[in-house]
C-alpha atoms as a PDB file:
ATOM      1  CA  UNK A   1      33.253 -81.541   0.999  1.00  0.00           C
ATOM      2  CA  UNK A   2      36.149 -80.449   3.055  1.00  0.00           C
ATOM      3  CA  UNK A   3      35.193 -77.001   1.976  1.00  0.00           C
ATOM      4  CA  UNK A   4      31.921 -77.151   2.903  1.00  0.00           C
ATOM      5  CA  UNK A   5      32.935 -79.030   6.368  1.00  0.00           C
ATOM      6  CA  UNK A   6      35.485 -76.081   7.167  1.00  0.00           C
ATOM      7  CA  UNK A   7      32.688 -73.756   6.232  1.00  0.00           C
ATOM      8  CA  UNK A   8      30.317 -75.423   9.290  1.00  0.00           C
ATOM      9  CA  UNK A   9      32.628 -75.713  11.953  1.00  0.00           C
ATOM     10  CA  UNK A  10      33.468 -71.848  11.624  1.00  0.00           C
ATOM     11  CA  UNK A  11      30.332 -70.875  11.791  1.00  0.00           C
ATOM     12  CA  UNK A  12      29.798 -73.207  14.786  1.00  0.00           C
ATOM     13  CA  UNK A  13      32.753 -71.360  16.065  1.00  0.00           C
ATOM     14  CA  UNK A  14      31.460 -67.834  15.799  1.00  0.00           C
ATOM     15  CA  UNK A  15      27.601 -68.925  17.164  1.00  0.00           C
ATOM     16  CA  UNK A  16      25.898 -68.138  13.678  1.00  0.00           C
ATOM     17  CA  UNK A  17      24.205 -72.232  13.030  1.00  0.00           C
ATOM     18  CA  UNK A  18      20.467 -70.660  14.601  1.00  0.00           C
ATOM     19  CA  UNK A  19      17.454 -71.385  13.135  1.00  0.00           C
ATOM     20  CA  UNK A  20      18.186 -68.327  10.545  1.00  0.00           C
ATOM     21  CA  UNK A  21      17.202 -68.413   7.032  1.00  0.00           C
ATOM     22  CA  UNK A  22      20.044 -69.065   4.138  1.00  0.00           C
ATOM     23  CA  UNK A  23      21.212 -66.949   2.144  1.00  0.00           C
ATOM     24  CA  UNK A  24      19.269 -65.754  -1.123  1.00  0.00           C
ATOM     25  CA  UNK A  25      19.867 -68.544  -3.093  1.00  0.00           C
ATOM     26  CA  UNK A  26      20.718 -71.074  -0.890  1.00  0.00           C
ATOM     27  CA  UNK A  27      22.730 -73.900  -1.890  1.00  0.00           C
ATOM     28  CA  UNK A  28      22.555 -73.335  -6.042  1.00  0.00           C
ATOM     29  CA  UNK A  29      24.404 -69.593  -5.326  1.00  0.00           C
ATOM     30  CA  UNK A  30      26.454 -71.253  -3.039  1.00  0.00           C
ATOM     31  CA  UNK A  31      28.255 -73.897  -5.053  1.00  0.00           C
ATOM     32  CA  UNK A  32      27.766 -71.627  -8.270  1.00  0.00           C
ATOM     33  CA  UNK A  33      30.272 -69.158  -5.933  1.00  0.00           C
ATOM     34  CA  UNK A  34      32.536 -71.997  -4.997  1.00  0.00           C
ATOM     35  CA  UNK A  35      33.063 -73.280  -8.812  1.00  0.00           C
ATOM     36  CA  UNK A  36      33.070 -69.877  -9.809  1.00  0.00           C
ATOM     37  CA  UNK A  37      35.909 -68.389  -6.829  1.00  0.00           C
ATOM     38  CA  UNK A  38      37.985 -71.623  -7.841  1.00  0.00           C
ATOM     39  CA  UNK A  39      38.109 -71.520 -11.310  1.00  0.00           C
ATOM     40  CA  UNK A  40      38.954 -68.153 -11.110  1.00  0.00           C
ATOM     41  CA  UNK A  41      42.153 -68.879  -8.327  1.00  0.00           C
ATOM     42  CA  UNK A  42      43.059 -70.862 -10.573  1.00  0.00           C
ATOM     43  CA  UNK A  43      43.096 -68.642 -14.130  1.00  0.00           C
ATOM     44  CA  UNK A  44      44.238 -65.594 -12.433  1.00  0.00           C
ATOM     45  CA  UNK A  45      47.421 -67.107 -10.213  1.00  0.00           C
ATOM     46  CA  UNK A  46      49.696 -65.440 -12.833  1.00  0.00           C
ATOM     47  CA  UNK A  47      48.109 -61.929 -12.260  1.00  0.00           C
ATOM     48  CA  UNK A  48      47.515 -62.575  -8.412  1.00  0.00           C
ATOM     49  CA  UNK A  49      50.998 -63.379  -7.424  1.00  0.00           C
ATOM     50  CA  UNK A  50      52.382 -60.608  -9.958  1.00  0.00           C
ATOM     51  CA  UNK A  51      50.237 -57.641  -8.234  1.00  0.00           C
ATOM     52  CA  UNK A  52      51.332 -59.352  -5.243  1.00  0.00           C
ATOM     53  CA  UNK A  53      54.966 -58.337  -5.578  1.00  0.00           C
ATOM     54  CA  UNK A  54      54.042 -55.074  -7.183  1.00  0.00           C
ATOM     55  CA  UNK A  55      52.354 -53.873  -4.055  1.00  0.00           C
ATOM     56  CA  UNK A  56      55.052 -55.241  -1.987  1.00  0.00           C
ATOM     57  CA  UNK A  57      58.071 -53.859  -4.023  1.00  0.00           C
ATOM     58  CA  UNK A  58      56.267 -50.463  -4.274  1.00  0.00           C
ATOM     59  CA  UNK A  59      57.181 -49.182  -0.552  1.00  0.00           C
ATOM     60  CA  UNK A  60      57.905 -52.165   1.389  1.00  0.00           C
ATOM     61  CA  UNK A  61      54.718 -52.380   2.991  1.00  0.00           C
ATOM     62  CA  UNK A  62      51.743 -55.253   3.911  1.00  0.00           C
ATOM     63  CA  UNK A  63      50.709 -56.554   0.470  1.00  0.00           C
ATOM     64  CA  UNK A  64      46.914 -56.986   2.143  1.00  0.00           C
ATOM     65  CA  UNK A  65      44.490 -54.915   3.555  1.00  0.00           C
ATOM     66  CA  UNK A  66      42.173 -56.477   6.072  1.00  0.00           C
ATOM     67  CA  UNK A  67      39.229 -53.542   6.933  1.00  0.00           C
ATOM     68  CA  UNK A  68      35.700 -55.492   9.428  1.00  0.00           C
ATOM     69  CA  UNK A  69      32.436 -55.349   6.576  1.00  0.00           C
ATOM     70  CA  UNK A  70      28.794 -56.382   7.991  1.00  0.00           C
ATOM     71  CA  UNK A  71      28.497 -59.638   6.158  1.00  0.00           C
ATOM     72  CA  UNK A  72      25.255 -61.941   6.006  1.00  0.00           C
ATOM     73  CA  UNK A  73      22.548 -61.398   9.098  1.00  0.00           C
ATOM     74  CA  UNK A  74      25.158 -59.451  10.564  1.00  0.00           C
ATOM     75  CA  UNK A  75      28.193 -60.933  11.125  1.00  0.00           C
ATOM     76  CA  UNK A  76      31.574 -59.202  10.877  1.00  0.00           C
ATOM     77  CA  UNK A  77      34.108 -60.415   8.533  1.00  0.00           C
ATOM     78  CA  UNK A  78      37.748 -59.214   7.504  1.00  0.00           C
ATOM     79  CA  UNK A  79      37.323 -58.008   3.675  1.00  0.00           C
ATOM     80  CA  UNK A  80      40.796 -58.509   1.765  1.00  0.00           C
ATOM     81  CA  UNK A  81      42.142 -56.325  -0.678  1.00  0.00           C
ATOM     82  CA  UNK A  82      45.109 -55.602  -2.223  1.00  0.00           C
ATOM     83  CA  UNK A  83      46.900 -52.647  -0.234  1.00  0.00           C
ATOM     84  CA  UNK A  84      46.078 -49.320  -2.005  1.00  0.00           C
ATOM     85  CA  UNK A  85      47.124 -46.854   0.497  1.00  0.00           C
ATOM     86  CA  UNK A  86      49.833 -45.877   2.594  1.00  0.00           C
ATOM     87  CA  UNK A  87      50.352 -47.229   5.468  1.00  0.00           C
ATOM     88  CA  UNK A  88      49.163 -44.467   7.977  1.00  0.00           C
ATOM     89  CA  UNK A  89      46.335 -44.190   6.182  1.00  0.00           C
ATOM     90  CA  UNK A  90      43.959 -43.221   9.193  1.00  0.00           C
ATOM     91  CA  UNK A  91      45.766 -40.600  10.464  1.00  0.00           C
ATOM     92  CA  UNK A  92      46.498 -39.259   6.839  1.00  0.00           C
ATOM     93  CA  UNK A  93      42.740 -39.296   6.382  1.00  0.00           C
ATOM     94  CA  UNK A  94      41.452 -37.948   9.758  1.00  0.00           C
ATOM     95  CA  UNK A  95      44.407 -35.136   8.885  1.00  0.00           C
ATOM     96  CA  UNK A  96      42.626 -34.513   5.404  1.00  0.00           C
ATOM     97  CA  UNK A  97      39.381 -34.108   6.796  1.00  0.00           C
ATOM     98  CA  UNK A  98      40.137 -31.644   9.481  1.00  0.00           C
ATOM     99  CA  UNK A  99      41.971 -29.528   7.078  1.00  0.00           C
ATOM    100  CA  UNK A 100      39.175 -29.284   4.084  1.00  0.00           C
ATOM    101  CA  UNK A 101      35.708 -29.369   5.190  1.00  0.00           C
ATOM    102  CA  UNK A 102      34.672 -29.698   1.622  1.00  0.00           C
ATOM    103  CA  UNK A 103      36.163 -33.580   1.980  1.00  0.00           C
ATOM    104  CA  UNK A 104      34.438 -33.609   5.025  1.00  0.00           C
ATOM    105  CA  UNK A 105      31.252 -33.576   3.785  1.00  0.00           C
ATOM    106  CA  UNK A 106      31.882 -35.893   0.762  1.00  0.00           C
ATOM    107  CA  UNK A 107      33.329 -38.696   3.179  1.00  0.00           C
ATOM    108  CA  UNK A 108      30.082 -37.881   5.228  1.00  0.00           C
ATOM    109  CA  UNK A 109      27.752 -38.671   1.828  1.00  0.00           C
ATOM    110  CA  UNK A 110      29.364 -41.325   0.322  1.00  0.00           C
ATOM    111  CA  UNK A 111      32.177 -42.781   2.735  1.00  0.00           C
ATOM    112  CA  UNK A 112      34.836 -41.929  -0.419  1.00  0.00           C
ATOM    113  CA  UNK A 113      36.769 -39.262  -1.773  1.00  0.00           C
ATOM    114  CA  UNK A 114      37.387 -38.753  -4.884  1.00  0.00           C
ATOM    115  CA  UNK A 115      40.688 -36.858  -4.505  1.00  0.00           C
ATOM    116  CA  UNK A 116      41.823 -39.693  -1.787  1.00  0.00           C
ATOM    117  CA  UNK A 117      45.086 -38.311  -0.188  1.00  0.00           C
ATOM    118  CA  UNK A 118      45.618 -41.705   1.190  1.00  0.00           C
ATOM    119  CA  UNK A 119      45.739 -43.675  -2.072  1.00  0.00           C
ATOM    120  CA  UNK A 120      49.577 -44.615  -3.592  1.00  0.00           C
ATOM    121  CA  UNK A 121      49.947 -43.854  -7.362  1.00  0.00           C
ATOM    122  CA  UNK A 122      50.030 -47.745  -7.850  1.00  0.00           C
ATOM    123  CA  UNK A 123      47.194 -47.741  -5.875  1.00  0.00           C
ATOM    124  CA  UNK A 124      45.256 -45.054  -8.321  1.00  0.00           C
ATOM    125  CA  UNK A 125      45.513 -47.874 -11.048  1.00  0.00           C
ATOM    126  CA  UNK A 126      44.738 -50.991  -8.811  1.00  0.00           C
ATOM    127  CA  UNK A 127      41.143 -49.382  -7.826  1.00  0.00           C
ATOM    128  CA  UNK A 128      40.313 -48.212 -11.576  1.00  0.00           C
ATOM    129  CA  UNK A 129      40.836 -51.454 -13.059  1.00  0.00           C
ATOM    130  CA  UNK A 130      39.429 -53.084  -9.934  1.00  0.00           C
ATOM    131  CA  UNK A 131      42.318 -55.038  -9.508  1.00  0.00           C
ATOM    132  CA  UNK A 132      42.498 -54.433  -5.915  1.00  0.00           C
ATOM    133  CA  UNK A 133      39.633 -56.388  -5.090  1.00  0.00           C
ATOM    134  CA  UNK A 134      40.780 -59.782  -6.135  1.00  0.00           C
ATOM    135  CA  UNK A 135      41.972 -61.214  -2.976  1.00  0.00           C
ATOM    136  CA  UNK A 136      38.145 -61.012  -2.089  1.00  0.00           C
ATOM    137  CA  UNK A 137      38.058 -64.490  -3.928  1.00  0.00           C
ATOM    138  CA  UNK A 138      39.336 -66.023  -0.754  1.00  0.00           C
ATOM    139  CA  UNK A 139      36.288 -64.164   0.889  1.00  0.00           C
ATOM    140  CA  UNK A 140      34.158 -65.829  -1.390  1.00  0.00           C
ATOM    141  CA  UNK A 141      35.889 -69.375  -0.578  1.00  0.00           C
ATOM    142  CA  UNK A 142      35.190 -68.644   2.989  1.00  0.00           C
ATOM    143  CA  UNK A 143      31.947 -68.448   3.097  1.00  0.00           C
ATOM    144  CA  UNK A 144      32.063 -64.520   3.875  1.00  0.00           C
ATOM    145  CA  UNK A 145      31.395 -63.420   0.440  1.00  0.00           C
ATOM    146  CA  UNK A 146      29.470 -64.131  -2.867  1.00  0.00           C
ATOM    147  CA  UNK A 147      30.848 -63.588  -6.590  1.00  0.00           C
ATOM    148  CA  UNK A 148      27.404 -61.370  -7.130  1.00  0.00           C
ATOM    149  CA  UNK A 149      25.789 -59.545  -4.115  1.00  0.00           C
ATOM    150  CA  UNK A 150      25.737 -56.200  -2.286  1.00  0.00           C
ATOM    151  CA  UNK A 151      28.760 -54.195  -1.872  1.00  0.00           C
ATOM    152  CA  UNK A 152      30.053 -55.361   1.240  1.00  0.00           C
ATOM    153  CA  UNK A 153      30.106 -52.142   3.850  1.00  0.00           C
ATOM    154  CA  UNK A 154      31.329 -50.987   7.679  1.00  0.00           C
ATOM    155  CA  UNK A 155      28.793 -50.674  10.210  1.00  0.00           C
ATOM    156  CA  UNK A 156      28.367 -46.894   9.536  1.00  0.00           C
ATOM    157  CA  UNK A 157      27.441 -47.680   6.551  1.00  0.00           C
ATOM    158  CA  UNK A 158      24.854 -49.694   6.836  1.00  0.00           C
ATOM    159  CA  UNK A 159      23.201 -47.703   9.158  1.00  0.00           C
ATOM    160  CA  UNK A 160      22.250 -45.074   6.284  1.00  0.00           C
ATOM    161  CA  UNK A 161      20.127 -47.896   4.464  1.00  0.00           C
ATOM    162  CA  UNK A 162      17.223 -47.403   7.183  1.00  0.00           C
ATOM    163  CA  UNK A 163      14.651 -50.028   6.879  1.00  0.00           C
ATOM    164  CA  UNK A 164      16.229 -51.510   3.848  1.00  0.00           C
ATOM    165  CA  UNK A 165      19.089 -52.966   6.278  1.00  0.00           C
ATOM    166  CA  UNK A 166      17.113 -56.259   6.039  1.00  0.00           C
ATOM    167  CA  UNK A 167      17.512 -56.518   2.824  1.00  0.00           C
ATOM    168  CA  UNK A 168      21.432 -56.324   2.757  1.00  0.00           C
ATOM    169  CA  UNK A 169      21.755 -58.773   5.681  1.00  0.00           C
ATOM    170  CA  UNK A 170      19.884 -61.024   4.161  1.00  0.00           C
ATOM    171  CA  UNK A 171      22.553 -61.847   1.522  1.00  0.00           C
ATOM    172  CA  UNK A 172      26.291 -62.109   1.410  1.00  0.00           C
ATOM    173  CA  UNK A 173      28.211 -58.917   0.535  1.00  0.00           C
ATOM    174  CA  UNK A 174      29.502 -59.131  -3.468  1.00  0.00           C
ATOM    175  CA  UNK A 175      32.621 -59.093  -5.620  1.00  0.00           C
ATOM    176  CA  UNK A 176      30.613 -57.657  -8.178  1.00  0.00           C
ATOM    177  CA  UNK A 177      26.515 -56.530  -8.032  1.00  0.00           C
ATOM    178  CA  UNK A 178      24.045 -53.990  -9.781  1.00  0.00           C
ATOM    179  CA  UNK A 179      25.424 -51.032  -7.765  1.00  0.00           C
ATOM    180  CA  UNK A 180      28.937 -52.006  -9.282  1.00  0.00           C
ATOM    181  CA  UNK A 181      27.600 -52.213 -12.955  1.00  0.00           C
ATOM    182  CA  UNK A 182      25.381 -49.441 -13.027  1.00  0.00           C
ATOM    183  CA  UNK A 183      27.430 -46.772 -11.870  1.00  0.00           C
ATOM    184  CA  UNK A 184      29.572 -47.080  -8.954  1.00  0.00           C
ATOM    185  CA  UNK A 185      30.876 -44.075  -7.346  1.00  0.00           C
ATOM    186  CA  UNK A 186      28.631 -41.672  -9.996  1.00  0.00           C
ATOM    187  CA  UNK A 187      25.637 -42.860  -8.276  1.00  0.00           C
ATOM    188  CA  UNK A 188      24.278 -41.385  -5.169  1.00  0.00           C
ATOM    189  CA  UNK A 189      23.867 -43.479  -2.024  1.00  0.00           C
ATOM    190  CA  UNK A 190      20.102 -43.861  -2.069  1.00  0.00           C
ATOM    191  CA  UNK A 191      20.455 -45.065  -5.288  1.00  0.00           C
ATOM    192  CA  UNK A 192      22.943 -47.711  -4.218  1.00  0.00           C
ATOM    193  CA  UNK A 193      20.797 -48.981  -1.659  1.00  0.00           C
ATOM    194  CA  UNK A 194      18.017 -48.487  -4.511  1.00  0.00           C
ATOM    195  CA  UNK A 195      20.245 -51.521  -6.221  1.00  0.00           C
ATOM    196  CA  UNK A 196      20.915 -53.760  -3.492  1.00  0.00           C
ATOM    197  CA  UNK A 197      17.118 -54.155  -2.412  1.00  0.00           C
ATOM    198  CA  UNK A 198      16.290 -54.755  -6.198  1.00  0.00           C
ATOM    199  CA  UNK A 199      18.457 -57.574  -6.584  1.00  0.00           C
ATOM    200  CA  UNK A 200      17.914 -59.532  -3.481  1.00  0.00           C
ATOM    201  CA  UNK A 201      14.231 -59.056  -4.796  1.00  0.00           C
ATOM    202  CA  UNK A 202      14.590 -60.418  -7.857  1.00  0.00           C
ATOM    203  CA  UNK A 203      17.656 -62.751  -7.388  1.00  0.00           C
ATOM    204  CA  UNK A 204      18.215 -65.595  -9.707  1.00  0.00           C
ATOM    205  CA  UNK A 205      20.934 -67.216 -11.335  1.00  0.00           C
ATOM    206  CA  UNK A 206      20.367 -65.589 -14.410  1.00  0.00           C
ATOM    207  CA  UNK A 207      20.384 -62.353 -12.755  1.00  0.00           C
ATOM    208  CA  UNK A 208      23.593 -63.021 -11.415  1.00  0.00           C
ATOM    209  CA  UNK A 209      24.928 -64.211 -14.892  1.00  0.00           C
ATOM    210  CA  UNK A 210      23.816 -60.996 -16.268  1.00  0.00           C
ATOM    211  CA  UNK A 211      25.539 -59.118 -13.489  1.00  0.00           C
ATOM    212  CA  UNK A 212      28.909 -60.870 -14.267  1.00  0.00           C
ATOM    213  CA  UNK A 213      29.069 -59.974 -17.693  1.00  0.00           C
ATOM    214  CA  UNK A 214      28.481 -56.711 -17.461  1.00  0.00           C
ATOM    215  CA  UNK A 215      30.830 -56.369 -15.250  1.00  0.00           C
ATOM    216  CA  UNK A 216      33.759 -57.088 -17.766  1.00  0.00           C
ATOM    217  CA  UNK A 217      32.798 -53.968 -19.919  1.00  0.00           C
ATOM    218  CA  UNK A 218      32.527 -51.493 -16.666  1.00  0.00           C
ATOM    219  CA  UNK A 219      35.705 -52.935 -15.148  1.00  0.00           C
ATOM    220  CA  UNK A 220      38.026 -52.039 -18.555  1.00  0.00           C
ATOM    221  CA  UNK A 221      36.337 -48.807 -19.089  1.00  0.00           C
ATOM    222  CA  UNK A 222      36.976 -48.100 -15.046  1.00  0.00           C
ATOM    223  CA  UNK A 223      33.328 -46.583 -15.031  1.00  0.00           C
ATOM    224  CA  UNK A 224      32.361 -44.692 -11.613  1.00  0.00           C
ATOM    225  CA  UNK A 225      35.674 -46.181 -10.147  1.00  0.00           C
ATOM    226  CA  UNK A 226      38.041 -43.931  -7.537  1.00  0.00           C
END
């Protein structure tokens, strides 16, 4: 309840109670994601607070990396992951991309890089075990996030899904979804958006069962993941 309460009141903070429509799925997705985002605090506290001090005692820097995603009907949220680059990261990148225009254009297609001159070598193995991404349960706690949904993406982004933008705002951005399990980063970007419009179409609990199990198998065999 307290949850739930906090949950209210910060969305009466930011202006977002209107006469909007929920979230796909309502309030079955929503406490499915709060059992779910608990239960796995909980199991994984070992691993959590032991990548923790990894990142930290790897250069001394921020053990988080706050980046602004478009979340449900718009709304901007701060995405947490665990730090995977170095710390000047932006002007690394921007560096990069002046220098090859080959990079260029992939960061132009797809927003990533396979050959990231940004990413730390503990970093490498965060992202292809996916490991990086599990401060996002607090996301999901928050309200911000859902275990199963789109991938969560920057405002750029989201302007190359065209008339299919409703579809992503109409659900909260995922941990895991069907662009995550069928693919990833070996899929092209139409095809991505392909994914996301199917499964708010078609969303059910099952569905999202389905999604999470898969996901296991992808994650250890680090499938489409840079």
């Amino acid at each position: 309840m307290k949850l739930a309460s906090r949950e209210i009141s910060r969305e009466r903070k930011h202006g977002l109670v209107r006469n909007e429509p929920p979230a796909i799925g309502g309030v079955w997705k929503r406490g499915f994601d709060i059992c779910g985002a608990l239960a796995g605090l909980i199991a994984l506290s070992p691993l959590f607070l032991m990548l923790a001090a990894m990142v930290k005692l790897s250069d001394g820097g921020s053990v988080f990396y706050r980046h602004g995603r478009i979340g449900r009907n718009g709304q901007v949220f701060d995405c947490l992951k665990f730090r995977t680059m170095v710390p000047n990261g932006d002007e690394v990148l921007a560096a990069h991309l002046a220098r090859y225009p080959q990079a260029r254009e992939e960061w132009l297609a797809t927003r990533k890089l396979k050959d990231d001159p940004r990413v730390t070598r503990l970093g490498i193995v965060l992202r292809k075990l996916s490991l990086d991404e599990l401060p996002q349960i607090f996301n999901i706690l928050l309200g911000d996030m859902s275990i199963v949904g789109p991938r969560p993406v920057v405002k750029k982004e989201l302007e190359l899904y065209g008339n299919a933008k409703s579809y992503y705002l109409k659900s909260r951005p995922g941990l895991t979804g069907l662009w995550q399990i069928s693919g990833r980063n070996d899929v092209s970007y139409e095809q991505r958006v392909a994914y996301d419009m199917h499964y708010v179409e078609n969303w059910s609990i099952v569905f999202d069962m389905k999604i999470i199990l898969r996901t296991v198998p992808v994650v250890v065999a680090a499938r489409g993941s840079y």
